[in-house]
Protein backbone atom coordinates (compact mmCIF):
# COMPACT_ATOMS: atom_id res chain seq x y z
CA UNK A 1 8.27 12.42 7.48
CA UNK A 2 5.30 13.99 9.45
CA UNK A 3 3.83 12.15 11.79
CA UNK A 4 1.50 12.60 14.26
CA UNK A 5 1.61 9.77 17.50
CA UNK A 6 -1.53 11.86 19.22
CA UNK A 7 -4.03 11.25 16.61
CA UNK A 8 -7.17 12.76 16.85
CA UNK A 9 -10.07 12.51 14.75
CA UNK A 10 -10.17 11.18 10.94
CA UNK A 11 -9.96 15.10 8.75
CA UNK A 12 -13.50 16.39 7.36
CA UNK A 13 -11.32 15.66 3.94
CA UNK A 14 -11.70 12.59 4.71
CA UNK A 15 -15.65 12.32 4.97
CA UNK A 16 -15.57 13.95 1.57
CA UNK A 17 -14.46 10.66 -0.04
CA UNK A 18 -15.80 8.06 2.15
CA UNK A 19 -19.09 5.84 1.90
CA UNK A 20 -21.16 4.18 3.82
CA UNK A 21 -20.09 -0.15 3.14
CA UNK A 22 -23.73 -0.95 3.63
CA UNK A 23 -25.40 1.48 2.14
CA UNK A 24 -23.69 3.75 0.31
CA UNK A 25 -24.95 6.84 1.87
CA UNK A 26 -22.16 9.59 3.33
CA UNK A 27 -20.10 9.81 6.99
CA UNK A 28 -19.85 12.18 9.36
CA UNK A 29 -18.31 12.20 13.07
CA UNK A 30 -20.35 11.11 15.75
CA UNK A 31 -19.04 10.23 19.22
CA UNK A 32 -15.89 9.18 18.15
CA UNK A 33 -17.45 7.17 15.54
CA UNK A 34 -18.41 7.43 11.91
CA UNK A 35 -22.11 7.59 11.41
CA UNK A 36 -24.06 7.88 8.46
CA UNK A 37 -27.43 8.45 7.92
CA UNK A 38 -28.70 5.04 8.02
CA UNK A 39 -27.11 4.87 11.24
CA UNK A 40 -24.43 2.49 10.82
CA UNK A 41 -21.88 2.83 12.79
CA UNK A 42 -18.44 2.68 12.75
CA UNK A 43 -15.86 3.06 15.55
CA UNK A 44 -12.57 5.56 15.50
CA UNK A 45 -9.83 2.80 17.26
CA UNK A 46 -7.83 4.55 19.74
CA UNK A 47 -4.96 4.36 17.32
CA UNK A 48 -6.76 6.75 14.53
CA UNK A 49 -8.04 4.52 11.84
CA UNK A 50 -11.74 3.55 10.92
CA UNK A 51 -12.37 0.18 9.99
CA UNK A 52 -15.46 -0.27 7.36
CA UNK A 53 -14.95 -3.97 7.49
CA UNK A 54 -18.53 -5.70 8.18
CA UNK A 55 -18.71 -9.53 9.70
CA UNK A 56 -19.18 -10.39 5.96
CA UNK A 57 -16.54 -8.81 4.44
CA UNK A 58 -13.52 -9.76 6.08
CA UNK A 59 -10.07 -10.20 3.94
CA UNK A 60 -8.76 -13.69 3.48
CA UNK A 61 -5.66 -13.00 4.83
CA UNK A 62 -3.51 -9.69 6.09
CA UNK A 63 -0.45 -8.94 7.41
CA UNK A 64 0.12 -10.19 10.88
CA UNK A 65 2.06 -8.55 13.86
CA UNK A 66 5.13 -9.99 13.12
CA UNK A 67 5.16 -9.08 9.21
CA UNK A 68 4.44 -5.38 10.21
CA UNK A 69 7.28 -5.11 12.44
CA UNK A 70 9.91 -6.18 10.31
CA UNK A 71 8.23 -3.88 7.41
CA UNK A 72 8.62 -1.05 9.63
CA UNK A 73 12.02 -1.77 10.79
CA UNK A 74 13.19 -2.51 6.95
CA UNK A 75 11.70 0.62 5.89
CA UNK A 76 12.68 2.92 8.20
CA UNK A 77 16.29 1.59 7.80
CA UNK A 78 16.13 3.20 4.11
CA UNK A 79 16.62 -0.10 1.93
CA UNK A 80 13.70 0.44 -0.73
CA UNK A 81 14.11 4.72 -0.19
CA UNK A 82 15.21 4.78 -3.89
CA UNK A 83 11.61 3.29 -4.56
CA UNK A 84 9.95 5.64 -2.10
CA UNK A 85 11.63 8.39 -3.90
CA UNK A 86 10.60 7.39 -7.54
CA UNK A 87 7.31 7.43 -6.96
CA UNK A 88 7.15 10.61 -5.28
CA UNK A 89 8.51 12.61 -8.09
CA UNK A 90 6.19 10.39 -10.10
CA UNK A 91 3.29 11.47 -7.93
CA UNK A 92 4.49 15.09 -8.00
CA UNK A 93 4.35 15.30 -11.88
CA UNK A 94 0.63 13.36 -12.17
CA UNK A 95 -0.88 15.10 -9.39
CA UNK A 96 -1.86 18.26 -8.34
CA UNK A 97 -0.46 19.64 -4.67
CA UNK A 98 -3.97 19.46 -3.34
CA UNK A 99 -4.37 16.20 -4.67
CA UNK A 100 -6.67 13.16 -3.37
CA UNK A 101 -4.33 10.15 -3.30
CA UNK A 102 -5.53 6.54 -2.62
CA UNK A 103 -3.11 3.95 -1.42
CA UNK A 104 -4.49 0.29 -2.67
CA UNK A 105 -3.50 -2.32 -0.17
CA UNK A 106 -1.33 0.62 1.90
CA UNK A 107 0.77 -1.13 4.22
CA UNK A 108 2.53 0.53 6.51
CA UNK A 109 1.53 3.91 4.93
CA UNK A 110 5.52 3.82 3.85
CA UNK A 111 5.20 4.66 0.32
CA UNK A 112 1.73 7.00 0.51
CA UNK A 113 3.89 9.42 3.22
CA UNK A 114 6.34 9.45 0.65
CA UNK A 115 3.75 11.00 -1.81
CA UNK A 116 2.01 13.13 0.14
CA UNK A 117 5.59 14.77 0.95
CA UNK A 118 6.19 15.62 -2.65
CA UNK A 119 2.56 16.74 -2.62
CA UNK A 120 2.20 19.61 0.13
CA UNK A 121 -1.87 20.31 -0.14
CA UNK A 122 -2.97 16.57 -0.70
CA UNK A 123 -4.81 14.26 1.30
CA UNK A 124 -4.07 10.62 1.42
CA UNK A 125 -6.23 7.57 2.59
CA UNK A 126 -4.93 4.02 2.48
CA UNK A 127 -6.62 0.99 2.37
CA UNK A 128 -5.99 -2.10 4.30
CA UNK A 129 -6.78 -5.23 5.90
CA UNK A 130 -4.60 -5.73 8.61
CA UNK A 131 -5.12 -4.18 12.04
CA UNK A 132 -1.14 -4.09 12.41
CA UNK A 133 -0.79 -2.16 9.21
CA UNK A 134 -3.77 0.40 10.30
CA UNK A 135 -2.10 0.98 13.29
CA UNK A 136 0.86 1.85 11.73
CA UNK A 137 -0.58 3.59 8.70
CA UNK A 138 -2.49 6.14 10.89
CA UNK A 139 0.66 7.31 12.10
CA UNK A 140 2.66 7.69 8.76
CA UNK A 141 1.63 10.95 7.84
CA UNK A 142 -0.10 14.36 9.05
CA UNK A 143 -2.11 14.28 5.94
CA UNK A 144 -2.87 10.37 6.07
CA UNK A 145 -5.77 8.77 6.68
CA UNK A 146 -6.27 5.07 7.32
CA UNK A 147 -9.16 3.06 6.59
CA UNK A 148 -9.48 -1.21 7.39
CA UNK A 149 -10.97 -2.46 3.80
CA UNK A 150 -10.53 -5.74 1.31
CA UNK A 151 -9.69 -3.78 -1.37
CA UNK A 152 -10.77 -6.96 -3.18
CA UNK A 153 -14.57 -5.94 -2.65
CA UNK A 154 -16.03 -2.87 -3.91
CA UNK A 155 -14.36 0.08 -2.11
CA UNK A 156 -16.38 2.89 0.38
CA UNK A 157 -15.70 5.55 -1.89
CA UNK A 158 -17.18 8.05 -4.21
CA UNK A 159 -16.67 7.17 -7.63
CA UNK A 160 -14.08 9.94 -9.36
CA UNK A 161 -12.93 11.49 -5.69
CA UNK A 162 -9.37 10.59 -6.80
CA UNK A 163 -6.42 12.26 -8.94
CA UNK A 164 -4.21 9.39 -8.20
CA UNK A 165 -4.13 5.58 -6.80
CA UNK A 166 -1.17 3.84 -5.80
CA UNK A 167 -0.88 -0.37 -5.77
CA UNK A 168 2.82 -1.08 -4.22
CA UNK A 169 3.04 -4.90 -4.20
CA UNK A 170 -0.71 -5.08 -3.38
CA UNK A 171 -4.15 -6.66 -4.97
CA UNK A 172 -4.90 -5.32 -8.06
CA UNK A 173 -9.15 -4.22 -8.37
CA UNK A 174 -8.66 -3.07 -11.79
CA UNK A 175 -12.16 -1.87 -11.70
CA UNK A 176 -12.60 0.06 -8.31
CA UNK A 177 -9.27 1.56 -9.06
CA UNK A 178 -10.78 2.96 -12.53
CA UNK A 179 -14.66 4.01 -10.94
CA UNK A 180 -12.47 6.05 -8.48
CA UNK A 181 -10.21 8.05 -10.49
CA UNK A 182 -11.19 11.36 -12.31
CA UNK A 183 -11.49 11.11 -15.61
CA UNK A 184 -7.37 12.79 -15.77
CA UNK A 185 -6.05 10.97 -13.19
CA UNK A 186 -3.37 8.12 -12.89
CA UNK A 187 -2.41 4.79 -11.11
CA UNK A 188 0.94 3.64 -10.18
CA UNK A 189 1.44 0.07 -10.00
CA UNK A 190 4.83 -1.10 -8.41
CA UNK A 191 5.67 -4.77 -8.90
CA UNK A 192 8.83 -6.82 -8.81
CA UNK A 193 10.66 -8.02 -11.26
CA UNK A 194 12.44 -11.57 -12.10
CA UNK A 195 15.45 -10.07 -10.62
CA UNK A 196 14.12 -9.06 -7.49
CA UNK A 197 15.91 -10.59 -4.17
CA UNK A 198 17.48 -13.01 -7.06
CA UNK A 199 20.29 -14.13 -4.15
CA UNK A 200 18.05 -15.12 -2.25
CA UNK A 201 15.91 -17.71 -3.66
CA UNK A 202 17.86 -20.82 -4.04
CA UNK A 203 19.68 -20.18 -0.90
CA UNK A 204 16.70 -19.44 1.44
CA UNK A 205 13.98 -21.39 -0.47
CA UNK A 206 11.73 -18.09 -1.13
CA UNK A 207 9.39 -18.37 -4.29
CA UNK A 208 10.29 -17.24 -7.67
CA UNK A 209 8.64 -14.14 -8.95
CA UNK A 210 6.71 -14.89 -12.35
CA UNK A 211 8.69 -13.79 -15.34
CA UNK A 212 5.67 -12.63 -17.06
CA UNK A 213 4.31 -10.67 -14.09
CA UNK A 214 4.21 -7.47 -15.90
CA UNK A 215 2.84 -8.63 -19.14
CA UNK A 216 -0.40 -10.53 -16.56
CA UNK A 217 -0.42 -6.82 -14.75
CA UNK A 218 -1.06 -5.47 -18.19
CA UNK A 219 -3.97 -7.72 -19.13
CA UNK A 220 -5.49 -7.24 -15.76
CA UNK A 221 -5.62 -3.54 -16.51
CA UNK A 222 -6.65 -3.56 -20.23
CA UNK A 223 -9.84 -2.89 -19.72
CA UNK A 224 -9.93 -0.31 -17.95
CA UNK A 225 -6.63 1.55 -18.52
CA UNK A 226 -4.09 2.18 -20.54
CA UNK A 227 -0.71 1.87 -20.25
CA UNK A 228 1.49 5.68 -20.33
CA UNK A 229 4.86 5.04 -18.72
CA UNK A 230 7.60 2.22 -17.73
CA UNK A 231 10.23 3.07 -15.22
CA UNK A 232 12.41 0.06 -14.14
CA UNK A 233 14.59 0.60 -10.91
CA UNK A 234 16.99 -1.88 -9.76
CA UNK A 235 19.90 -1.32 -7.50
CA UNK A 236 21.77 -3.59 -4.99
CA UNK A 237 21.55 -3.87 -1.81
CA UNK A 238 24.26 -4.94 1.47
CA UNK A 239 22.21 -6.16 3.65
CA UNK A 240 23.19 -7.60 7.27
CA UNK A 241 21.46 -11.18 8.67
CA UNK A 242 19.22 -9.26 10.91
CA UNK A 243 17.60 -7.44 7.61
CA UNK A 244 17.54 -10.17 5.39
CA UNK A 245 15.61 -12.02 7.93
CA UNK A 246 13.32 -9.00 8.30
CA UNK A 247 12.99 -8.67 4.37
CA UNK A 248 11.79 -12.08 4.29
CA UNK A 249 9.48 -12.27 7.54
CA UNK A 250 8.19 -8.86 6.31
CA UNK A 251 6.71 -10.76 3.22
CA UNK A 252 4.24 -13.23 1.90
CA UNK A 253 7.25 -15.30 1.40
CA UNK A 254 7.33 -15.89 5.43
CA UNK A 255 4.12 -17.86 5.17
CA UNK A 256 6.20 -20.54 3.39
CA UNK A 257 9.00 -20.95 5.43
CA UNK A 258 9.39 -21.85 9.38
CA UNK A 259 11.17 -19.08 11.19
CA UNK A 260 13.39 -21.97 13.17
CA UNK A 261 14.63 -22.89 9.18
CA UNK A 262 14.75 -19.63 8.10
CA UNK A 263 16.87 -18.49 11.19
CA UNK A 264 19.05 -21.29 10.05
CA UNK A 265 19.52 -20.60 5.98
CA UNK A 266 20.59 -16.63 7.01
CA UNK A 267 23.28 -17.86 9.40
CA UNK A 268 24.99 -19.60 6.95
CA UNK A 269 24.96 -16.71 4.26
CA UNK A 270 28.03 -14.83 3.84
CA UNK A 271 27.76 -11.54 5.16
CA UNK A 272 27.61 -9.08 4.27
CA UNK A 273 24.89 -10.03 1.82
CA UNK A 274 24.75 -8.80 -1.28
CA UNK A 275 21.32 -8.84 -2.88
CA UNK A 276 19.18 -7.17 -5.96
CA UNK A 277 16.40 -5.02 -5.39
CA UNK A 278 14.60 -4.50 -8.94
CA UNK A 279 11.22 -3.23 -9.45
CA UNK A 280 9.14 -1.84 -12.39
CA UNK A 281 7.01 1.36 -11.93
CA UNK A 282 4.20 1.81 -14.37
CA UNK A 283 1.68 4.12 -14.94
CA UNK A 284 -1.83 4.05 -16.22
CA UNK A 285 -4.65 6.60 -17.81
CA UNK A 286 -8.06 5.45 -17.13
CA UNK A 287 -10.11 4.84 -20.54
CA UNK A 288 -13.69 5.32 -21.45
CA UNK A 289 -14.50 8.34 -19.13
């Protein structure tokens, strides 16, 4: 994919979308800042992305240092491509080329590169908590932009500056995702299903994914969207030691287990392992434009 490790300044694109967090007004570049016309203040990191967090608006939690590692090395070894690569023809059939594509709780920027490959005129931004993540993020794309937001709180952006929004295995803001779509556009959710990582539960302790997970997804959404398309994906996966104890560590899932234990469990699976990857990809109109 693209990528660009010099990065320079966030793209004017980018100031077309984003708000001020305090007072709503619009950016532009100033010193190698973003200023708006209040004159808050915001600081490009060396790295290329902007955080908009305030001292009263910081995320609960994020991905640390360690989870962003093992993402990228898990990722960029190819196990969840078949993912990467349904959403991207997804993308390139609800989007236009020059779309404006939002990335909910972005990550890595994995999934929103993936997209913006399949669409050769768009602009993506991805939202984020974690300083690991950003720094990664900024780098995932020549057409990405990275921004540090709780996408739990209202988001800095104009309302209907997006054709699509993408929520991999993120927070769901049911209403921020529909005040910043166009009235046409279209959000794809990606979340796991009962069968996901199956294997590995029992044998490594990790929690159980809700069996009614889709059908809570759904009821989030209701009010704001309506349901258009299903795709489930599953496939399996041969995975060595050293990436099953990256898939875990890359995960909430490491928050509940000691990496000392979890070091142990992997040595004693039989390798190599054999494990389920199984998601469902759906996507959703806005209503009541």
């Amino acid at each position: 994919m693209p990528s660009r490790p010099d990065r320079r300044l966030p793209s004017d694109r980018l100031l077309t979308v984003l708000t001020c967090p305090l007072c709503a007004s619009g950016l532009t570049h100033a010193d190698g800042a973003l200023r708006c016309a209040g004159r808050h203040t915001f600081d490009i990191a060396r790295h290329g992305y902007v955080s908009l967090l305030t001292g009263r608006r910081r995320a609960a939690s994020a991905d640390s240092t360690d989870m962003v590692r093992s993402r990228v090395s898990f990722l960029r070894a190819g196990h969840y491509e078949p993912l990467a690569r349904t959403l991207a023809g997804l993308a390139a059939e609800l989007a236009p080329p020059d779309a404006t594509v939002l990335d909910a709780g972005s990550g890595t920027g994995h999934y929103l590169a993936a997209v913006l490959d399949a669409l050769p005129e768009a602009m993506g931004l991805g939202l984020d908590s974690s300083t690991p993540a950003l720094r990664a993020a900024a780098r995932a794309h020549a057409r990405g932009e990275a921004v540090g937001w709780d996408v739990w709180q209202p988001w800095p952006v104009r309302t209907g500056c997006a054709d699509l929004v993408l929520n991999v295995f993120a927070p769901r803001n049911g209403p921020e995702f529909h005040r910043v779509l166009r009235p046409h556009g279209a959000l794809l959710v990606v979340t796991p299903t009962a069968r996901h990582l199956r294997e590995l539960r029992s044998a490594l302790g990790l929690l159980a994914v809700d069996p009614r997970k889709e059908e809570r997804l759904r009821g989030t959404l209701a009010a704001h969207f309506r349901p258009a398309r299903t795709e489930s994906l599953e496939y399996a996966l041969s995975l060595t030691p050293e990436d099953v104890a990256g898939l875990v560590t890359m995960s909430p899932a490491a928050r509940h287990i000691e990496p000392a234990q979890l070091r142990r469990r992997v040595g004693e699976l039989p390798a190599p392992v054999r494990v389920t990857a199984s998601f469902v990809v759906s996507v959703y109109r806005p209503t009541g434009h």
